[in-house]
PDB file of N, CA and C in Angstrom:
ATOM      1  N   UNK A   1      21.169  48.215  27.038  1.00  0.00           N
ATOM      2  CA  UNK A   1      20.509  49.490  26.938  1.00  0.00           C
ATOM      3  C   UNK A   1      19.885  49.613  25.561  1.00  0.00           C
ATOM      4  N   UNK A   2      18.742  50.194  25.796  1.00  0.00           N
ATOM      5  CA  UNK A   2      17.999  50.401  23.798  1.00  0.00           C
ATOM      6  C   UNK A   2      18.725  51.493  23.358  1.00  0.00           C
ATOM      7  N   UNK A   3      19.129  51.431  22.087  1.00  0.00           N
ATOM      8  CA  UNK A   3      19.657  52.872  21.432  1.00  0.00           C
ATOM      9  C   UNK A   3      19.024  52.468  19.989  1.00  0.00           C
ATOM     10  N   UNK A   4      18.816  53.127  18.873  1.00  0.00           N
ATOM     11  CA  UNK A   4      18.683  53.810  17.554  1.00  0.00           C
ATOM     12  C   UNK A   4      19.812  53.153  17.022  1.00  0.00           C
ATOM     13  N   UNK A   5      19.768  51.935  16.017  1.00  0.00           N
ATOM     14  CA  UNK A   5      21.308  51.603  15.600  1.00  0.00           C
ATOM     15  C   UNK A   5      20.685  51.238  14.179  1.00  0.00           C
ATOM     16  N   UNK A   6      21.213  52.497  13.360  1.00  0.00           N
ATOM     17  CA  UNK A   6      20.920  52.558  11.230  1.00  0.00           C
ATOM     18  C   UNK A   6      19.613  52.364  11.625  1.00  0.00           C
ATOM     19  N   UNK A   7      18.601  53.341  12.625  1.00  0.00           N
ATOM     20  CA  UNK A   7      16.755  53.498  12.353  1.00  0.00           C
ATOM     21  C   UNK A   7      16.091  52.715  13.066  1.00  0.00           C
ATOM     22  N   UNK A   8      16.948  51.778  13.509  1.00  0.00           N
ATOM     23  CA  UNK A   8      16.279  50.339  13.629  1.00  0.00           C
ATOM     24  C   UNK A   8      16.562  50.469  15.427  1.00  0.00           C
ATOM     25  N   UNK A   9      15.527  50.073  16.355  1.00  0.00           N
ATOM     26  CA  UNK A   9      15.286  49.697  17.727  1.00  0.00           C
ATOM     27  C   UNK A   9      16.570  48.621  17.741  1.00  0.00           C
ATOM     28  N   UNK A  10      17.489  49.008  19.031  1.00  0.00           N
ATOM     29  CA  UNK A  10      18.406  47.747  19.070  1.00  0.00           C
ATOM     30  C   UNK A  10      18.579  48.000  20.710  1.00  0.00           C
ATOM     31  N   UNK A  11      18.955  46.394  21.133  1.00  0.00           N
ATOM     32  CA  UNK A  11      19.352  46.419  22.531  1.00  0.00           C
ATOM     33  C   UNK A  11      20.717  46.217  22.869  1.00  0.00           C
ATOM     34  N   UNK A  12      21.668  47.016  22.877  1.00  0.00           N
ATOM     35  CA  UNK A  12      23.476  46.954  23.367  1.00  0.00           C
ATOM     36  C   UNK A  12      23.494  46.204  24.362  1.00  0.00           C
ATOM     37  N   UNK A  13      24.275  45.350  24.522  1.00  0.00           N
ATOM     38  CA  UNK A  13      25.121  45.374  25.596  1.00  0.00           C
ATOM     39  C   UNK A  13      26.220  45.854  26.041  1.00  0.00           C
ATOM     40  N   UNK A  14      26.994  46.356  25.032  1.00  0.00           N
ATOM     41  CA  UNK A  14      28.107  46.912  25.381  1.00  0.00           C
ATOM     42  C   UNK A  14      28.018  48.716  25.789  1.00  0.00           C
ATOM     43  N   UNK A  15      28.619  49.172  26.111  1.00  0.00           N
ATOM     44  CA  UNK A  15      28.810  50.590  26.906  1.00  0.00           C
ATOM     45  C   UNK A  15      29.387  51.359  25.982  1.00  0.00           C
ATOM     46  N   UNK A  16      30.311  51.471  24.822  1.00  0.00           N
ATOM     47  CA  UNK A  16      30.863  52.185  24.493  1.00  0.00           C
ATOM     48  C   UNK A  16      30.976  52.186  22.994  1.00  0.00           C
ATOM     49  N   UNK A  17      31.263  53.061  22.694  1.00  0.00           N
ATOM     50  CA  UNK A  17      31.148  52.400  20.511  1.00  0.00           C
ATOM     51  C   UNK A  17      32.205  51.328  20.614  1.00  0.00           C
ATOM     52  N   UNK A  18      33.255  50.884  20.907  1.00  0.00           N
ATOM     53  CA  UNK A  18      34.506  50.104  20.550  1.00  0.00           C
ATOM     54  C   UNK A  18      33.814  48.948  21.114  1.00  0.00           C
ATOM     55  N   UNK A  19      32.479  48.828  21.768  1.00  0.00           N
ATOM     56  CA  UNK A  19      31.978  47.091  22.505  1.00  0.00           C
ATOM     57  C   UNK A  19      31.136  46.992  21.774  1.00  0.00           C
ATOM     58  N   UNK A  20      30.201  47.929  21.278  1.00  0.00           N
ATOM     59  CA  UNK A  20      29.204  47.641  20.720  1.00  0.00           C
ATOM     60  C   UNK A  20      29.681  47.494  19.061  1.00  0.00           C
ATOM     61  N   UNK A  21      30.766  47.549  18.092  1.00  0.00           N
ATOM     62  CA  UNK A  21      31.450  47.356  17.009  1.00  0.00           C
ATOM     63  C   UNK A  21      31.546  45.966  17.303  1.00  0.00           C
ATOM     64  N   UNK A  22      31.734  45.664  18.326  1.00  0.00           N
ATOM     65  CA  UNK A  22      32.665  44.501  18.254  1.00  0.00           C
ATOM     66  C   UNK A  22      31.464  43.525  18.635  1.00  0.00           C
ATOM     67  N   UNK A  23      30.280  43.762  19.792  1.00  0.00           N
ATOM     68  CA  UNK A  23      29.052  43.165  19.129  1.00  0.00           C
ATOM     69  C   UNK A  23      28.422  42.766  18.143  1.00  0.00           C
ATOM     70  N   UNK A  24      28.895  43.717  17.631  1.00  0.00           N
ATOM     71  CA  UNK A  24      27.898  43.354  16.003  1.00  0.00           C
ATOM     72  C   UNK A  24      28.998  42.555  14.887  1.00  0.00           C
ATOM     73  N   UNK A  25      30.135  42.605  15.514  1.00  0.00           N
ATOM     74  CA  UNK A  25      31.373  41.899  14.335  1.00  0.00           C
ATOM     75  C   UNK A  25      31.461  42.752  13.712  1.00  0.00           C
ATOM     76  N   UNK A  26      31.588  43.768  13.697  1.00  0.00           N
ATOM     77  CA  UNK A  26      32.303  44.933  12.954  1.00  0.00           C
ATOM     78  C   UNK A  26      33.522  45.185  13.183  1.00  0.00           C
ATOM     79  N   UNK A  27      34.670  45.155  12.129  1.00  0.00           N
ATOM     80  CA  UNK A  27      35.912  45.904  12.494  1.00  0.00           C
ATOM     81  C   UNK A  27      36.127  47.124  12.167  1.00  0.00           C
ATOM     82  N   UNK A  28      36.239  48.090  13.504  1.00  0.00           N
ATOM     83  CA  UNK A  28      36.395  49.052  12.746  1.00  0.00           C
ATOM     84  C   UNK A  28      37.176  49.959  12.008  1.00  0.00           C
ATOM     85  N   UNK A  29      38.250  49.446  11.312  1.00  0.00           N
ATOM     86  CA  UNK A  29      38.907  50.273  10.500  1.00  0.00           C
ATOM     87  C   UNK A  29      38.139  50.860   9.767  1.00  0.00           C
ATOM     88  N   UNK A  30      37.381  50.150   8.976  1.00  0.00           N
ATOM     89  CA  UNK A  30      36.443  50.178   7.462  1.00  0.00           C
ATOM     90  C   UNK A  30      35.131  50.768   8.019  1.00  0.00           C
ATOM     91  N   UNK A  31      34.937  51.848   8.754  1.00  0.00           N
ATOM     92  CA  UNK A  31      33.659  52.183   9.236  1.00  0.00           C
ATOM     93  C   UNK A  31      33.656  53.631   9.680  1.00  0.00           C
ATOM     94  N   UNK A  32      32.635  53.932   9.568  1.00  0.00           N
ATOM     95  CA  UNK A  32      32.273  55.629  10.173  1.00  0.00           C
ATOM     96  C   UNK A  32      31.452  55.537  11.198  1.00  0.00           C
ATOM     97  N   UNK A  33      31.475  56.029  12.102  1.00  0.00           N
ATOM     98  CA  UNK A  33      30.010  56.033  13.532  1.00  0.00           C
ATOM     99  C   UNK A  33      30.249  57.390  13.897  1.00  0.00           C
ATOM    100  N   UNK A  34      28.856  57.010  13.857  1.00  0.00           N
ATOM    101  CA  UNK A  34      27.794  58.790  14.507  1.00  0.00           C
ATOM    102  C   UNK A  34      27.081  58.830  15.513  1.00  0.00           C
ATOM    103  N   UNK A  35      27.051  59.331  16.677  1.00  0.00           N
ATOM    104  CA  UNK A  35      26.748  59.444  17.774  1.00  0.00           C
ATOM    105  C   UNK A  35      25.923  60.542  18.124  1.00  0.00           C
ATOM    106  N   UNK A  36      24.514  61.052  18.085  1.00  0.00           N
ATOM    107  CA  UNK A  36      23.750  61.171  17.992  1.00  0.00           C
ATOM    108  C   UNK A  36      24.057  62.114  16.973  1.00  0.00           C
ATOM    109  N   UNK A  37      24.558  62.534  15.860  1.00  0.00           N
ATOM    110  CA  UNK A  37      24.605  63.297  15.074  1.00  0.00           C
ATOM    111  C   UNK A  37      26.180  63.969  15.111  1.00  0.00           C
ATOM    112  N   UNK A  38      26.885  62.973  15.699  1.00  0.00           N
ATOM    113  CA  UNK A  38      28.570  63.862  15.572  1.00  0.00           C
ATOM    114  C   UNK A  38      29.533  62.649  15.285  1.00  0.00           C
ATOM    115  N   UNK A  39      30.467  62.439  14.548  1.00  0.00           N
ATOM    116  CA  UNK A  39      30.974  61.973  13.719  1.00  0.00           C
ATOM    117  C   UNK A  39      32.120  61.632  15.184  1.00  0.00           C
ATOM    118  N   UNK A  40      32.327  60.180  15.411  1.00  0.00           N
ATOM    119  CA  UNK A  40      32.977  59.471  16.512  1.00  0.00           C
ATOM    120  C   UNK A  40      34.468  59.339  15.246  1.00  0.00           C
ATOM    121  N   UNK A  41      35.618  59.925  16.435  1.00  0.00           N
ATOM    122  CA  UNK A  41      36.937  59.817  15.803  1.00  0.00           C
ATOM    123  C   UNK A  41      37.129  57.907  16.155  1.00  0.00           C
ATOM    124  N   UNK A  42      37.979  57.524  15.513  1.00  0.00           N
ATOM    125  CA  UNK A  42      38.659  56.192  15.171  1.00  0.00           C
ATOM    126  C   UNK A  42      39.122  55.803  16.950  1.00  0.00           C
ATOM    127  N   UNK A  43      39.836  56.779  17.282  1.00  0.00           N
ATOM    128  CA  UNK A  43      40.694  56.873  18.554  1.00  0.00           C
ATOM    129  C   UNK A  43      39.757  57.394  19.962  1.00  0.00           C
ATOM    130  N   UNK A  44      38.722  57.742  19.676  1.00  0.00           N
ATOM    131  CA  UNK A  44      37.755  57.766  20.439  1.00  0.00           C
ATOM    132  C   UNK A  44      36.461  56.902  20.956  1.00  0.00           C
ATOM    133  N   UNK A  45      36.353  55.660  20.083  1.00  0.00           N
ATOM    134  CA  UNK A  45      35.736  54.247  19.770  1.00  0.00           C
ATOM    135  C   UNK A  45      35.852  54.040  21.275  1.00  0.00           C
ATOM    136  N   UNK A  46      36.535  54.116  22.199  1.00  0.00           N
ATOM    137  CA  UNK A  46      36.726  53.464  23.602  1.00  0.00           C
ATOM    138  C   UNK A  46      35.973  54.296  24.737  1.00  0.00           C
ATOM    139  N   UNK A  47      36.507  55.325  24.624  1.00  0.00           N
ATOM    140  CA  UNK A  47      36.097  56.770  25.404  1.00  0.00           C
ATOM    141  C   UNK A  47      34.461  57.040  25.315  1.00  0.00           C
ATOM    142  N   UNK A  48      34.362  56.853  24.330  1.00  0.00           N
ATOM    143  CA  UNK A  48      32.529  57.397  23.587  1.00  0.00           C
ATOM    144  C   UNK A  48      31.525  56.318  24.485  1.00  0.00           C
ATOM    145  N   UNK A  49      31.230  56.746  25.645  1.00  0.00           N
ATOM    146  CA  UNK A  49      29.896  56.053  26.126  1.00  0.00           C
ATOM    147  C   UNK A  49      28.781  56.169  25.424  1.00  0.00           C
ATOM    148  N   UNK A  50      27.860  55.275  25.470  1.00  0.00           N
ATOM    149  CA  UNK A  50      26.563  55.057  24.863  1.00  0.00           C
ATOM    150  C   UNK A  50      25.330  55.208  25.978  1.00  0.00           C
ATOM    151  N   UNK A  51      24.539  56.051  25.706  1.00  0.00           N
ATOM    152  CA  UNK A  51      23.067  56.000  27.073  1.00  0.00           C
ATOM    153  C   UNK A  51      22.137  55.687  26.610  1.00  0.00           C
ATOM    154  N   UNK A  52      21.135  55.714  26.650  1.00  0.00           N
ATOM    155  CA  UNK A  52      20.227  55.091  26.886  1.00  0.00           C
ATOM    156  C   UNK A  52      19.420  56.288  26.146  1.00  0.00           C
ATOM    157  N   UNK A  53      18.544  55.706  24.711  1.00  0.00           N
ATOM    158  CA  UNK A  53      17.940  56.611  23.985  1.00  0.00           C
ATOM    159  C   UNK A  53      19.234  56.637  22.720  1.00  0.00           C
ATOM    160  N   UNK A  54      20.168  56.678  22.616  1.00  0.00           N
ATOM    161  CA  UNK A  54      21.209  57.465  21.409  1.00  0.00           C
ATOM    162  C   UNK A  54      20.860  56.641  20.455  1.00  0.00           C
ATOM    163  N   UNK A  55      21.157  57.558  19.490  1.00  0.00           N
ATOM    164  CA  UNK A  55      21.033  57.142  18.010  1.00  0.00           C
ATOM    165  C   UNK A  55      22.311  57.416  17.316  1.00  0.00           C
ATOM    166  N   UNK A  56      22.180  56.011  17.175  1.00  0.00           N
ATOM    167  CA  UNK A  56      24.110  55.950  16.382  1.00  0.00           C
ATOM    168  C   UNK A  56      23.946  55.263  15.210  1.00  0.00           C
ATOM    169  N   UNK A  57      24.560  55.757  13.859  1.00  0.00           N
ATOM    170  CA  UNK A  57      24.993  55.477  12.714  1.00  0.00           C
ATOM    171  C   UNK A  57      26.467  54.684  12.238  1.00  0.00           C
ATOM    172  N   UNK A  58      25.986  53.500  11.818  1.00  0.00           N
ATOM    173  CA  UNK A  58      27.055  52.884  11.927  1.00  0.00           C
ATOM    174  C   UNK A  58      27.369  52.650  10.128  1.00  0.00           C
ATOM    175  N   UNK A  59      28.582  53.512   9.001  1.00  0.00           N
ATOM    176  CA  UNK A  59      28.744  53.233   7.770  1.00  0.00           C
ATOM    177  C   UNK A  59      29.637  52.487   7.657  1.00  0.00           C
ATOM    178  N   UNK A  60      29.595  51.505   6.854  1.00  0.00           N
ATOM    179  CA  UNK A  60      30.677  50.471   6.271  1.00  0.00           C
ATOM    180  C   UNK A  60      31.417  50.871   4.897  1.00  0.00           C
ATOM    181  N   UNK A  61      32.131  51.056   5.094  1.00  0.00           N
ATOM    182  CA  UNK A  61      33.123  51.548   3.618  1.00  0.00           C
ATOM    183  C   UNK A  61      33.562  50.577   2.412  1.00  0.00           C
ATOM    184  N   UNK A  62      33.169  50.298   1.517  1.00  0.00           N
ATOM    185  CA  UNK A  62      32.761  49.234   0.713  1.00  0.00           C
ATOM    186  C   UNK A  62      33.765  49.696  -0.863  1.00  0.00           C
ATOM    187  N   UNK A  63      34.804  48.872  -1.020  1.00  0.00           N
ATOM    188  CA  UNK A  63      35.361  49.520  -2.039  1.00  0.00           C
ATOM    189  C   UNK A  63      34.373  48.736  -3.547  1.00  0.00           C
ATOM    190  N   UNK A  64      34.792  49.710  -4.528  1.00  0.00           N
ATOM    191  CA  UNK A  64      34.127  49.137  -5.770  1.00  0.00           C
ATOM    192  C   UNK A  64      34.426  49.710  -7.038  1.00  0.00           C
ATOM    193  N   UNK A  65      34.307  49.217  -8.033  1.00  0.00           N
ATOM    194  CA  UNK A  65      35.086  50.072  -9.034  1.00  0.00           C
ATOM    195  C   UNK A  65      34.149  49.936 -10.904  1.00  0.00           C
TER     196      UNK A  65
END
């Protein structure tokens, strides 16, 4: 399905934020996702379907000092 992934045109295969993380090799402990503008809980990564059109924000938490 096409969705909006960080601005950029992308094609998912996966259905849900927790397939499509794991598409891209993301783990997500270390991450924030936004689903068309609402902030996806940790424990909800499975549940959260993706359609067709969404625009999801995917932040990586980057320590530094």
């Amino acid at each position: 399905m096409r969705i909006t992934l960080n601005g950029e045109p992308y094609e998912a295969k996966g259905t849900n934020v927790a397939q499509l993380l794991d598409e891209l090799k993301i783990a997500p402990g270390r991450v924030a996702v936004e689903v068309n503008l609402s902030i996806i809980k940790k424990t909800e990564y499975e549940s959260c379907l993706l359609r067709e059109g969404d625009t999801v924000e995917v932040v990586n938490f980057v320590g530094g000092g």
